[in-house]
N, C-alpha and C. Protein backbone atom coordinates (compact mmCIF):
# COMPACT_ATOMS: atom_id res chain seq x y z
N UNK A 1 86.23 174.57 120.78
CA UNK A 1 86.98 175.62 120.14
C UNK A 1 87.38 176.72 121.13
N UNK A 2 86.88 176.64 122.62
CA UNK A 2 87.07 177.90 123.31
C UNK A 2 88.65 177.43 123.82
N UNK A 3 89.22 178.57 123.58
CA UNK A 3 90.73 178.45 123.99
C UNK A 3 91.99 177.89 122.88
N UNK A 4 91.25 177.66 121.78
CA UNK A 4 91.85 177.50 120.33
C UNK A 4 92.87 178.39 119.87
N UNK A 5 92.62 179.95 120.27
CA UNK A 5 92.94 181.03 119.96
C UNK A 5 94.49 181.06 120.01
N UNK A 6 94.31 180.85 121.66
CA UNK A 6 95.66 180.71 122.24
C UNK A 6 96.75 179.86 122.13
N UNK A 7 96.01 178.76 121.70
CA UNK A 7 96.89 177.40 121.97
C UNK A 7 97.76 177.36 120.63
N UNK A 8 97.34 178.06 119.18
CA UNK A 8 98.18 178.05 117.85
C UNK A 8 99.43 179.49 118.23
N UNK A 9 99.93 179.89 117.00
CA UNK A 9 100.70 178.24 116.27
C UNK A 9 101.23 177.20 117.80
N UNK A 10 100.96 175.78 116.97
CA UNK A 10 102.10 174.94 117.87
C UNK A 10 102.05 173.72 117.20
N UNK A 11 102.74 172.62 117.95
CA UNK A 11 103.70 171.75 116.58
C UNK A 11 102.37 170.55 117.11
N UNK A 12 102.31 170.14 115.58
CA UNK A 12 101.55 168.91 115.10
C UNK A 12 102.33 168.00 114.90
N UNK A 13 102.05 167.20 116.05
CA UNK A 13 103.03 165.53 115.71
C UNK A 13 102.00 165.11 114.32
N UNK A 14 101.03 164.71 113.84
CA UNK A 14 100.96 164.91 112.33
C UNK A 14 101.83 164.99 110.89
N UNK A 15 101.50 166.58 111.27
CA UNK A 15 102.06 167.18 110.33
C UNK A 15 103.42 167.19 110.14
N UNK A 16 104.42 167.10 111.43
CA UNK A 16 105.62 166.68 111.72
C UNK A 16 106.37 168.55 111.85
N UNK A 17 105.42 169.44 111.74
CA UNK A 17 106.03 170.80 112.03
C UNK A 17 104.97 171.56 112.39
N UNK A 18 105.33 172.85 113.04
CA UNK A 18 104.56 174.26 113.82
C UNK A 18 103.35 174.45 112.77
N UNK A 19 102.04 174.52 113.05
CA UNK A 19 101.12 174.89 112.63
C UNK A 19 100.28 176.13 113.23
N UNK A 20 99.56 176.31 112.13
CA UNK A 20 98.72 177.86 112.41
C UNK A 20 97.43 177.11 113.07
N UNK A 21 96.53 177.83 113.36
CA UNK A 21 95.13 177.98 113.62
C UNK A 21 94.81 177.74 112.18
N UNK A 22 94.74 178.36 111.23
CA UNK A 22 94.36 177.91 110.05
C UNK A 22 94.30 176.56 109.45
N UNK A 23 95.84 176.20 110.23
CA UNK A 23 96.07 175.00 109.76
C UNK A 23 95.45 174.05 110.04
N UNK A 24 94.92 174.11 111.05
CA UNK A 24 93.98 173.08 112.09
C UNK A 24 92.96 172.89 111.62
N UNK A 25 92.53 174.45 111.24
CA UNK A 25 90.84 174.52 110.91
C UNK A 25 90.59 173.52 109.28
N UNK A 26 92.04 173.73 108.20
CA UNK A 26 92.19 173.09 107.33
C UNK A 26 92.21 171.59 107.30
N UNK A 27 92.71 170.87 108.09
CA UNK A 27 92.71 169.38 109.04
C UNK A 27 91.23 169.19 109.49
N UNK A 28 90.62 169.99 110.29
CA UNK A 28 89.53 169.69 110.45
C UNK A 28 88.30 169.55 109.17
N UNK A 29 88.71 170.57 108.26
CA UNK A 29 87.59 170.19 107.23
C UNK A 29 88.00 169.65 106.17
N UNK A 30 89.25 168.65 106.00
CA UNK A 30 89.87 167.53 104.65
C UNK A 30 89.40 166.73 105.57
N UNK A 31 89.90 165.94 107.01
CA UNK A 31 89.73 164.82 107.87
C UNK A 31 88.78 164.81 108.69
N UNK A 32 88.27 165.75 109.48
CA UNK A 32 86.93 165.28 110.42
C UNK A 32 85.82 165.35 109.25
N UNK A 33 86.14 166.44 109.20
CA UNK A 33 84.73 166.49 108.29
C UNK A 33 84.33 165.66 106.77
N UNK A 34 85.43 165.63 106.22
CA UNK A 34 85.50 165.27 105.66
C UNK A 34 85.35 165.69 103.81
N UNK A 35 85.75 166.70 104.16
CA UNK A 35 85.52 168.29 103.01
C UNK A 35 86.46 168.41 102.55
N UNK A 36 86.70 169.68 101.65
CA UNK A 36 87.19 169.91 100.82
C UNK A 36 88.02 171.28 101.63
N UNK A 37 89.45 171.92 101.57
CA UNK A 37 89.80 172.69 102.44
C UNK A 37 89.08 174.18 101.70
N UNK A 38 88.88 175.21 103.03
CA UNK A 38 88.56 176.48 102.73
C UNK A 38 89.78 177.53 101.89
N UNK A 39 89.10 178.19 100.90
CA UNK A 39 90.60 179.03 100.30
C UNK A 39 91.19 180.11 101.35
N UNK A 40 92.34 179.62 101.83
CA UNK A 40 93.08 180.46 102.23
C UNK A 40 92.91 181.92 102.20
N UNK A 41 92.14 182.69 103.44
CA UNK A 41 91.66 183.61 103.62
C UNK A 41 90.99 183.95 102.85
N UNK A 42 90.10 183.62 102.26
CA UNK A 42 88.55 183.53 102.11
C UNK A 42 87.71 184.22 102.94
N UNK A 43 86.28 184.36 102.40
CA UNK A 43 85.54 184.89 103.59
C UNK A 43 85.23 183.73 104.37
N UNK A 44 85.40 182.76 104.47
CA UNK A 44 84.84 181.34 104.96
C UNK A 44 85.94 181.21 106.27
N UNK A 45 86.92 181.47 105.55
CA UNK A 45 88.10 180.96 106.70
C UNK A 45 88.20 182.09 107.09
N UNK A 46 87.78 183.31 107.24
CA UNK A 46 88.01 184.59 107.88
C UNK A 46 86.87 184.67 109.05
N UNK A 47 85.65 183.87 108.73
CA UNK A 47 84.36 183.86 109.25
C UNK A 47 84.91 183.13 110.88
N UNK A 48 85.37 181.96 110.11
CA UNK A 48 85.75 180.45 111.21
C UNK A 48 86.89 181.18 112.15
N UNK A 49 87.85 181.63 111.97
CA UNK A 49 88.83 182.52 112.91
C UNK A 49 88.30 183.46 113.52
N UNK A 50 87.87 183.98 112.87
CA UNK A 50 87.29 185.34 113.89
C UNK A 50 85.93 184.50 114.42
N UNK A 51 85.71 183.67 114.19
CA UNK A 51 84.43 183.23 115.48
C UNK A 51 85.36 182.18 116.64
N UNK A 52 86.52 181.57 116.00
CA UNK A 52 87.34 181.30 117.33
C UNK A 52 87.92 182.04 118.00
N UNK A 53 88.13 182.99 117.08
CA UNK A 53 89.03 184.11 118.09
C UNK A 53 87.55 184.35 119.21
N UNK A 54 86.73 184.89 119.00
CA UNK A 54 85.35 185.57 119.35
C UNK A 54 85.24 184.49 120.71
N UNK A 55 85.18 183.07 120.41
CA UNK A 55 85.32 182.14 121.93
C UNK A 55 86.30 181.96 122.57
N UNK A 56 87.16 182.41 121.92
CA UNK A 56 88.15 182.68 122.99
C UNK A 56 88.78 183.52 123.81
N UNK A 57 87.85 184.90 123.68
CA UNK A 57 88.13 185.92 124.73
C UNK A 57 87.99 185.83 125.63
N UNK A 58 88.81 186.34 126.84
CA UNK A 58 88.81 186.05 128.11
C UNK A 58 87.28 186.87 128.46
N UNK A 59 86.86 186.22 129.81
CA UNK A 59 85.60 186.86 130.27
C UNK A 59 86.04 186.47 131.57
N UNK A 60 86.60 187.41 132.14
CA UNK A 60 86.50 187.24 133.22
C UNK A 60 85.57 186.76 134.58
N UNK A 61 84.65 187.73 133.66
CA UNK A 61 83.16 187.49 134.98
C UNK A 61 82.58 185.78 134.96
N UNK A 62 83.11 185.21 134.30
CA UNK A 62 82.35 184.08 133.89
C UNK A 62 83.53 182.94 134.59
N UNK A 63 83.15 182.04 134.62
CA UNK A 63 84.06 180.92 135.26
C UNK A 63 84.87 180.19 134.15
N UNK A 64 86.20 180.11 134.48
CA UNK A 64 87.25 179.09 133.12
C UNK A 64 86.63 177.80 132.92
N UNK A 65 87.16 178.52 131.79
CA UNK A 65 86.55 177.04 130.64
C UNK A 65 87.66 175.59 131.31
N UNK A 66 87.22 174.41 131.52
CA UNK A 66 88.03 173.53 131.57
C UNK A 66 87.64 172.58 130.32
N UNK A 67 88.46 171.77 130.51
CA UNK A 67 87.95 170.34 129.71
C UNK A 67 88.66 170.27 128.63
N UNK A 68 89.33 170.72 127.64
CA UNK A 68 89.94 171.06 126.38
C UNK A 68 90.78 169.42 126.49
N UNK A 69 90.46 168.88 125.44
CA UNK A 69 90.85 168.12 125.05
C UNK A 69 89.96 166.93 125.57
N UNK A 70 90.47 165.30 125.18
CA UNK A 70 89.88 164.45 125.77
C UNK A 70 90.90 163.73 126.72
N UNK A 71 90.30 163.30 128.02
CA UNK A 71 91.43 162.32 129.02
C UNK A 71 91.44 161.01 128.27
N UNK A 72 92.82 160.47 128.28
CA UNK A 72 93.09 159.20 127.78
C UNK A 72 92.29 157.58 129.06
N UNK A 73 92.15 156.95 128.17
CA UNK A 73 91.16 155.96 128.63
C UNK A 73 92.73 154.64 129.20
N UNK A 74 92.26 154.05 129.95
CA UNK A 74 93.46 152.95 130.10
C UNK A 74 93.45 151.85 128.79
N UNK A 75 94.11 151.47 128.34
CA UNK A 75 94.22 150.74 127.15
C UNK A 75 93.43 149.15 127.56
N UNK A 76 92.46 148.60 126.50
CA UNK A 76 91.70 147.48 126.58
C UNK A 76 91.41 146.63 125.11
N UNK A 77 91.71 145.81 125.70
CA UNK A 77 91.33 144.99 124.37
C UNK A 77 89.39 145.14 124.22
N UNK A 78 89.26 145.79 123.23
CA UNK A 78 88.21 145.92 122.87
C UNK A 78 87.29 144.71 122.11
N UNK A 79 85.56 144.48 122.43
CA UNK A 79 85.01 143.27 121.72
C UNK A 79 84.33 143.91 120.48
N UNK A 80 84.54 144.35 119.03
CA UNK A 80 83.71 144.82 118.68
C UNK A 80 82.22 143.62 118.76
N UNK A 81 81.95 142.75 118.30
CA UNK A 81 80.41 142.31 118.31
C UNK A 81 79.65 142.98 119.46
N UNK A 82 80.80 142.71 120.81
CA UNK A 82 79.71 143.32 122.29
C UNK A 82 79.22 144.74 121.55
N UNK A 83 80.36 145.71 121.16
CA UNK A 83 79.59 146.88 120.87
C UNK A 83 78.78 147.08 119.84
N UNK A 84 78.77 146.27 119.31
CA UNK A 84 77.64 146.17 117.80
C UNK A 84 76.32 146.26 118.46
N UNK A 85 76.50 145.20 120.01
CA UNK A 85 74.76 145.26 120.83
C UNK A 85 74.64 146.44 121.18
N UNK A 86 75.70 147.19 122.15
CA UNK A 86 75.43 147.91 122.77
C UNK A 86 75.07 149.04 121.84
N UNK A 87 76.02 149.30 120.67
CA UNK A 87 75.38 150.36 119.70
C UNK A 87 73.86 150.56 119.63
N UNK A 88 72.90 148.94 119.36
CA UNK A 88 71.80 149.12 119.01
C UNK A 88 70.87 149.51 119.85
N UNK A 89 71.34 149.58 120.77
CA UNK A 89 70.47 150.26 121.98
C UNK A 89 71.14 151.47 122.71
N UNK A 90 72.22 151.86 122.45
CA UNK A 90 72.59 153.34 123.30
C UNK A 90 72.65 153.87 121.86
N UNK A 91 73.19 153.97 121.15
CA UNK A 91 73.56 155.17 119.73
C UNK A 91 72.90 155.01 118.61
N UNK A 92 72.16 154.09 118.33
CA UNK A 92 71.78 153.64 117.01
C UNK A 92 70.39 154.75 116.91
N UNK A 93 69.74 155.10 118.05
CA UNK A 93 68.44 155.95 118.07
C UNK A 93 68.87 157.44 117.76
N UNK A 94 70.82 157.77 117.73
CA UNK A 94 69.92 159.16 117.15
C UNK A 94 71.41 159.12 115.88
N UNK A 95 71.97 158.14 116.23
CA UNK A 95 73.28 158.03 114.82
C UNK A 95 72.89 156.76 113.61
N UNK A 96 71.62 156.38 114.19
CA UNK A 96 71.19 155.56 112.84
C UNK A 96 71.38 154.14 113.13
N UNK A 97 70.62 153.49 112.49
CA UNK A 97 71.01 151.90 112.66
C UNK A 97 72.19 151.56 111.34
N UNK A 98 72.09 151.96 110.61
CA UNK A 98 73.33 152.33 109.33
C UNK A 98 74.37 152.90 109.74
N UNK A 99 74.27 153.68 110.73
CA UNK A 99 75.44 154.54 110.97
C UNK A 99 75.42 156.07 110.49
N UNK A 100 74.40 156.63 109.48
CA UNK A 100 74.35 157.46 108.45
C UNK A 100 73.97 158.66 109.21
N UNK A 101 73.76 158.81 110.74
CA UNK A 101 73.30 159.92 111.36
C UNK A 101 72.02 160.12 111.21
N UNK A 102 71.15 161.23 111.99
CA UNK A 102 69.99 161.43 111.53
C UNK A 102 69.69 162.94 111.75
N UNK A 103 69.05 162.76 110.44
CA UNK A 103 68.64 164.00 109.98
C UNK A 103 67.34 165.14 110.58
N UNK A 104 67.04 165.10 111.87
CA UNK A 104 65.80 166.39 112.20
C UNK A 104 66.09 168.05 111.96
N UNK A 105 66.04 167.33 110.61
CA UNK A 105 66.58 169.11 110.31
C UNK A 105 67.98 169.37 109.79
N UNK A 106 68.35 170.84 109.42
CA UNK A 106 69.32 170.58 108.38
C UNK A 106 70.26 171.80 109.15
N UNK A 107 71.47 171.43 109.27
CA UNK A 107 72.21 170.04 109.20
C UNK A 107 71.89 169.30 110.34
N UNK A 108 72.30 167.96 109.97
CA UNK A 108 71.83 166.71 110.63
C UNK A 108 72.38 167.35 112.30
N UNK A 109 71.61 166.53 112.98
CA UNK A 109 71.59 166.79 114.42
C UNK A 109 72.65 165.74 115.07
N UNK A 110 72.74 164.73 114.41
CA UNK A 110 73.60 163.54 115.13
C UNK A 110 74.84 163.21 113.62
N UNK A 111 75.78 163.44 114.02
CA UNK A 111 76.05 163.38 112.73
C UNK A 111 76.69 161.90 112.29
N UNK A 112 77.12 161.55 111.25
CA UNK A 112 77.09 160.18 110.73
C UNK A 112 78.33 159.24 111.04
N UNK A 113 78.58 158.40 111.88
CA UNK A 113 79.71 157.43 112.15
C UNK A 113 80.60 156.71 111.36
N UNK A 114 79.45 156.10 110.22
CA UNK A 114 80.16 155.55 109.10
C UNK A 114 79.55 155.85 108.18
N UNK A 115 79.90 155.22 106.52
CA UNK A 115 79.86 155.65 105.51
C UNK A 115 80.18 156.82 104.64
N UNK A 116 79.72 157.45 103.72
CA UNK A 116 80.33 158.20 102.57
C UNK A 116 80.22 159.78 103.45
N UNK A 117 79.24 159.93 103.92
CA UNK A 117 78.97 161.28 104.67
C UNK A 117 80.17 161.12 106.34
N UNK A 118 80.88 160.37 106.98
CA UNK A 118 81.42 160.41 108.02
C UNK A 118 82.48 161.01 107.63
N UNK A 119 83.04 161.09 108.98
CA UNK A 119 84.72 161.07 108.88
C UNK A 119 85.55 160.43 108.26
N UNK A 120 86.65 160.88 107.75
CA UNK A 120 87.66 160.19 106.65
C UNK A 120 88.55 159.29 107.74
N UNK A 121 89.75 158.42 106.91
CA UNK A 121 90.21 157.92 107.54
C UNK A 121 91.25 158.58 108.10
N UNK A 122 91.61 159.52 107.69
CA UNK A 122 92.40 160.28 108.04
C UNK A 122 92.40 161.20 109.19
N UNK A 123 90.94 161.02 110.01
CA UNK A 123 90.68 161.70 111.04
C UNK A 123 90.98 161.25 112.31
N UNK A 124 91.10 162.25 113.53
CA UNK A 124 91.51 161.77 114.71
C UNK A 124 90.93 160.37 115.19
N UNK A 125 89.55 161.15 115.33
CA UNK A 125 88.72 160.26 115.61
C UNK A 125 88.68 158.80 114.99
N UNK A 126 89.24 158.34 113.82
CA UNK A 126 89.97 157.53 113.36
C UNK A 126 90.41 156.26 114.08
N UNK A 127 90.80 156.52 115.08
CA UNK A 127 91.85 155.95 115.88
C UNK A 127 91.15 155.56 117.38
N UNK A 128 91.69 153.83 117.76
CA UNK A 128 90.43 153.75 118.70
C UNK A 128 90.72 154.43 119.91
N UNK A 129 91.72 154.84 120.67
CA UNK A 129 91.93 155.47 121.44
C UNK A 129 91.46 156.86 121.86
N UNK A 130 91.14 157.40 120.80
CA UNK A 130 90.26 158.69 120.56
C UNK A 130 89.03 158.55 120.94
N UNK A 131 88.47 157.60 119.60
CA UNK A 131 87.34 157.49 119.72
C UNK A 131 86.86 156.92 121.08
N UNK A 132 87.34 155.94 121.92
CA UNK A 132 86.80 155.70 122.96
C UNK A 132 86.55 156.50 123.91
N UNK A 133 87.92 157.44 124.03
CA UNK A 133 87.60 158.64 125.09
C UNK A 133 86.52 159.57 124.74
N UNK A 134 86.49 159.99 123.67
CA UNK A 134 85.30 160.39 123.10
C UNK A 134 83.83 159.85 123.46
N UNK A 135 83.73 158.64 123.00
CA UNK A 135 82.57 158.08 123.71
C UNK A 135 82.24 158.00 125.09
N UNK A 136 83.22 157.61 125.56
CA UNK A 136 83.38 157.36 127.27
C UNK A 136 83.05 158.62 127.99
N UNK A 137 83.42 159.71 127.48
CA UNK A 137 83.58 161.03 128.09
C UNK A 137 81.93 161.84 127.75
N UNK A 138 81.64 161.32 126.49
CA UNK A 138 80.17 162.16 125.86
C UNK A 138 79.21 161.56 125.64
N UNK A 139 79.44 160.59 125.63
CA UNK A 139 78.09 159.51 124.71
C UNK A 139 77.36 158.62 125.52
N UNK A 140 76.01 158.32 126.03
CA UNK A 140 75.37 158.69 124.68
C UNK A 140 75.15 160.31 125.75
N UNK A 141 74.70 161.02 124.71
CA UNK A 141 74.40 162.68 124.71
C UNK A 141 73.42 162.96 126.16
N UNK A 142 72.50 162.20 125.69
CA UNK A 142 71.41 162.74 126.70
C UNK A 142 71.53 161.92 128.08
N UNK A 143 72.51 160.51 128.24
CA UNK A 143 72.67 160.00 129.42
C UNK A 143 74.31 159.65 129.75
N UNK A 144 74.90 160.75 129.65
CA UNK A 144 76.88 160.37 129.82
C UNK A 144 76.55 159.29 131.40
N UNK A 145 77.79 159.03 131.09
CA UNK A 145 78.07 158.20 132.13
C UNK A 145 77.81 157.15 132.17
N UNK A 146 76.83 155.90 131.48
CA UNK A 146 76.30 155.02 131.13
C UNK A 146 76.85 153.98 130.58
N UNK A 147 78.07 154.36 129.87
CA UNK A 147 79.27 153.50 129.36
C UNK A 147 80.41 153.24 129.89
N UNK A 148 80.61 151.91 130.63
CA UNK A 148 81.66 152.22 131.13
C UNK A 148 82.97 152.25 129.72
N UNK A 149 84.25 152.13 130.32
CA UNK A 149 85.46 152.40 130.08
C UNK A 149 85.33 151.01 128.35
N UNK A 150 85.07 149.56 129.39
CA UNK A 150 85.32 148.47 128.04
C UNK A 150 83.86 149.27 127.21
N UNK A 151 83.25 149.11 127.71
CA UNK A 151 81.52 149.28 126.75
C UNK A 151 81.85 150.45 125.49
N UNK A 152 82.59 151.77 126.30
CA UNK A 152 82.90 152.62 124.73
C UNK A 152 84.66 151.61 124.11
N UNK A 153 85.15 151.60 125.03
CA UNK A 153 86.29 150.34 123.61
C UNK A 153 85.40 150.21 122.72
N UNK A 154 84.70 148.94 123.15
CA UNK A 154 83.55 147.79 122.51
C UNK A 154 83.20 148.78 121.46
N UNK A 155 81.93 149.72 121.57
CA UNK A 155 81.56 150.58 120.45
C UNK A 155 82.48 151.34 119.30
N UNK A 156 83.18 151.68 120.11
CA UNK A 156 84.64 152.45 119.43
C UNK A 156 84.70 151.37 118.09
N UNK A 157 85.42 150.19 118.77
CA UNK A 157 85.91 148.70 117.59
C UNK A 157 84.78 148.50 116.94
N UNK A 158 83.50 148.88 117.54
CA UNK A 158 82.34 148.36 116.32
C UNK A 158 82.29 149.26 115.11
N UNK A 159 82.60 150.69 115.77
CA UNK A 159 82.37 151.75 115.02
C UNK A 159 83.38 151.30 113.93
N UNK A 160 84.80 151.49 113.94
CA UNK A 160 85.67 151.41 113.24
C UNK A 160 85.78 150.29 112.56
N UNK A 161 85.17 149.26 112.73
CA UNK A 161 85.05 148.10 111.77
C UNK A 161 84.32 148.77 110.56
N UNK A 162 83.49 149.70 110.11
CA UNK A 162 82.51 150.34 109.48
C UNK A 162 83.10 150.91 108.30
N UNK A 163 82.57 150.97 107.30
CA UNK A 163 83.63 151.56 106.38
C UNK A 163 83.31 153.14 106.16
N UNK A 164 84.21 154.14 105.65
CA UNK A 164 83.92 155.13 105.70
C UNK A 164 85.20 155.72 104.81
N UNK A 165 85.08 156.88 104.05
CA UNK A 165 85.89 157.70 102.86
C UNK A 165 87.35 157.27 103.44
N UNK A 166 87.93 157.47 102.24
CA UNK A 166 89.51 157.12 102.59
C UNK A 166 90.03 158.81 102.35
N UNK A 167 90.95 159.13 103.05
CA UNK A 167 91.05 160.61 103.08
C UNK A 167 92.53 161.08 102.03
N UNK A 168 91.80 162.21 100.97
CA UNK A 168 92.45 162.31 100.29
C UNK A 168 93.82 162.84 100.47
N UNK A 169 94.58 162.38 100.09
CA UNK A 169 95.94 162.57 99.91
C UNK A 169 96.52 163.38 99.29
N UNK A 170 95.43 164.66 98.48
CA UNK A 170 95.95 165.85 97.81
C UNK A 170 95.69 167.12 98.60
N UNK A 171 95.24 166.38 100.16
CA UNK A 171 95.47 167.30 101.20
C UNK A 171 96.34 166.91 102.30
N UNK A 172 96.84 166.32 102.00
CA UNK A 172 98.17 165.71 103.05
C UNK A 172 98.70 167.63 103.28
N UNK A 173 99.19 168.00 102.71
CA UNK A 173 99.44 169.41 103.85
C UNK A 173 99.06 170.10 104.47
N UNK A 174 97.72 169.24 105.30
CA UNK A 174 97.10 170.01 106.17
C UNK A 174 96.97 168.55 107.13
């Protein structure tokens, strides 16, 4: 979220037009999260802006933030079964052998890949190209680097074989 501030409004290939910060934050909680959207300036959505605004002040004394966004992975035909193995031994110890995340404490610490509690389909992460860079770039948490490039494909396609909420469509304007 650091540098969020700045980067709105701007156009959502999505949405197919210029969006707010709001708008995003609204996208993020119908499709990542998989929620219900915040009321339009609310204290909820007043909370979430002003704490992005809040990371996104410049600090000079401190060194720039890099990294914003994820680097695209070279395109691979992915195996899901390979990543079904590799799941059970790099991710399955803190995202579940179900997929369902796990819970040390509230809210869950790892949060859930598939099923009713994940991401909708409607989310970025959705999509294997995402998700791989995602993996490739972060996962697993406590040992990056460990996966190569096919190995998160592989997981990515295992992941997404998985079933998980279909994303409602009475939030398509966000």
């Amino acid at each position: 979220m650091v540098g969020s501030s700045q980067a709105y409004p701007q156009r959502s290939k999505r949405a197919g037009r210029v969006i707010s910060l709001e708008d995003r934050v609204q996208e993020c909680m119908t499709r990542s999260e998989n929620g219900s959207p915040l009321p339009s300036g609310g204290p909820e959505m007043q909370a979430m802006l002003a704490y992005i605004h809040w990371l996104s002040e410049p600090h000079p004394e401190e060194r720039a933030f890099v990294g914003r966004g994820l680097e695209k992975l070279v395109a691979l035909t992915p195996d899901p079964a390979h990543g079904a193995s590799i799941y059970a031994v790099q991710c399955a110890g803190c995202h579940g052998k179900d997929g369902a995340g796990s819970r040390r404490g509230a809210p869950s610490m790892w949060p859930p890949l598939w099923g009713p509690e994940s991401f909708n389909d409607g989310a970025g992460m959705n999509t294997l190209p995402k998700l791989s860079a995602f993996i490739h770039h972060n996962m697993p948490e406590n040992r990056k680097g460990v996966l190569s490039v096919q190995d998160s494909y592989d997981v990515a396609a295992f992941i997404m074989q998985q079933p998980r909420p279909a994303f409602n469509h009475a939030n398509d304007r966000f």
